[in-house]
Structure formats: C-alpha cells, structure tokens
Protein backbone atom coordinates (compact mmCIF):
# COMPACT_ATOMS: atom_id res chain seq x y z
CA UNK A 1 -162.66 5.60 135.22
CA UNK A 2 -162.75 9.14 136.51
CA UNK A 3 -164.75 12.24 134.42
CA UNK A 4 -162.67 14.83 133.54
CA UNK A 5 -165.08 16.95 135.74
CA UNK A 6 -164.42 15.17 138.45
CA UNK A 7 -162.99 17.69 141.44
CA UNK A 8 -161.12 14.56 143.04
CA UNK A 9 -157.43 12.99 142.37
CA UNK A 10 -157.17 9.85 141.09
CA UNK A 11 -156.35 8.29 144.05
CA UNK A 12 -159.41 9.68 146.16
CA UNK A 13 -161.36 7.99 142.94
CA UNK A 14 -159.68 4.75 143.25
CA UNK A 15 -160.30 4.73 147.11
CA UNK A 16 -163.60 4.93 146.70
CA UNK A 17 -164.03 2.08 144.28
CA UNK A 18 -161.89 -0.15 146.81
CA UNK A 19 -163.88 0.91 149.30
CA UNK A 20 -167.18 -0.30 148.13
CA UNK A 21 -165.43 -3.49 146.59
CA UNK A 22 -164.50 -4.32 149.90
CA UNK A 23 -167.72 -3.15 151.72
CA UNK A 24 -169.94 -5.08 148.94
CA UNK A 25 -167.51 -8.35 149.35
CA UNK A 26 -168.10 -7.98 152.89
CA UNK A 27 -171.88 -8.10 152.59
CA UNK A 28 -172.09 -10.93 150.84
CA UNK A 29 -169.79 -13.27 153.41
CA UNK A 30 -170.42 -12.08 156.37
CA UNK A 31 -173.89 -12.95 156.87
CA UNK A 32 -173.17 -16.35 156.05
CA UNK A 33 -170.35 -16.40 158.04
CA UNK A 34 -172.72 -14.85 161.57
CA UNK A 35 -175.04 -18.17 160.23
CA UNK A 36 -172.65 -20.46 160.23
CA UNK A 37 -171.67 -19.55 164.10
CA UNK A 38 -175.24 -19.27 165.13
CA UNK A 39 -175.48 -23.00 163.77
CA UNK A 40 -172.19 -24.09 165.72
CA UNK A 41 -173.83 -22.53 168.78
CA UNK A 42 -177.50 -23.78 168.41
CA UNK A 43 -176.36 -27.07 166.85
CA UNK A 44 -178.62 -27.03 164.37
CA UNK A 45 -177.91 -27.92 160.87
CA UNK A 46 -177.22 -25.60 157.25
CA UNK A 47 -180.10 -23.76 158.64
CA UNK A 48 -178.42 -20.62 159.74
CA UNK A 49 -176.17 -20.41 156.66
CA UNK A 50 -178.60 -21.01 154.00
CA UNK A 51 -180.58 -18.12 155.75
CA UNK A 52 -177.08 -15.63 156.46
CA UNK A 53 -176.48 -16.59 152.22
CA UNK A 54 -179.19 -15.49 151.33
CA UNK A 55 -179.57 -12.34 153.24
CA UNK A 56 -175.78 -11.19 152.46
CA UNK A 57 -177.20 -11.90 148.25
CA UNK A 58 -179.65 -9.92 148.81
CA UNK A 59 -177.98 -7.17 150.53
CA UNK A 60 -175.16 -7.45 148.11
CA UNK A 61 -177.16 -7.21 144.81
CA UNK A 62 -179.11 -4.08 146.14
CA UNK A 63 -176.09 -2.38 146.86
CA UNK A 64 -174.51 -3.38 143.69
CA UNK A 65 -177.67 -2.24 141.41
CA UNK A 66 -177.80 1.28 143.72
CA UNK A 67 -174.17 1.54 142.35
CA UNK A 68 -175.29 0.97 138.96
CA UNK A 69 -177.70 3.42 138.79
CA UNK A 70 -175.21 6.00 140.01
CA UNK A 71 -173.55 5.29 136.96
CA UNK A 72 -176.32 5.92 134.68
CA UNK A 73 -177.38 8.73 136.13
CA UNK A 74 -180.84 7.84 137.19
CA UNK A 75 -182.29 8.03 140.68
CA UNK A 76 -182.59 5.81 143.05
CA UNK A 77 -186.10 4.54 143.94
CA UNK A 78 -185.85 5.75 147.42
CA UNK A 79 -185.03 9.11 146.56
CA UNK A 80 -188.08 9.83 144.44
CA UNK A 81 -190.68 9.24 146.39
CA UNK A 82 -189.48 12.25 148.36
C-alpha cells in the first residue's frame, strides 16, 4: 500500500516489495541449500542442513522484523545507539 506522500509510482513501490520478497525468500533457502552441498561433499549426515536452516531463520526473521519496524515508524536498534 503506497502513502499518498509517497514521491514514487506505483510500480517503483511494488518493485520494492518484490524485491525484498524475493531477497527474504532467498535468505531463508539458501543457507540450507550451501548445507546441504557441504554435507554431499563432506559426507556427513543432516549436519550441514540443520545448521544452513537455522542460520537462513535467523537471518530471515531479522530482516523481516527490520521491515516491520519500518512500518511502524520506530527505529531500528542499530541505529540508536549512534
């Protein structure tokens, strides 16, 4: 949803959104994905994908809740301690 402030078309908006739908999607698989060929290389079991999983949740979730706070207006915790 764009604000009516909002200097951009509504295609530059829409972009963006795809952009960091893709980028967030991305986060979450391919870390799992980079574990699951370190464990066909190293022959070693779930190992390397349990570990890639749960890196690409975590790494997913923070970039999800930094886009949630852009949408409540609040600043990041990063940015405060500035």
């Amino acid at each position: 949803m764009t604000r009516s402030d909002e200097p951009r078309s509504k295609l530059a908006v829409g972009m963006d959104w795809a952009t960091r739908a893709t980028s967030i999607g991305l986060e979450f698989v391919v870390p799992s994905l980079l574990g699951a060929f370190l464990d066909q290389k190293m022959k070693t079991s779930p190992i390397g994908v349990l570990i890639g999983a749960l890196v690409g949740f975590g790494v997913g979730m923070t970039h999800i809740l930094r886009i949630a706070k852009e949408g409540t207006g609040e600043t990041p915790r990063d940015q405060t301690k500035t």
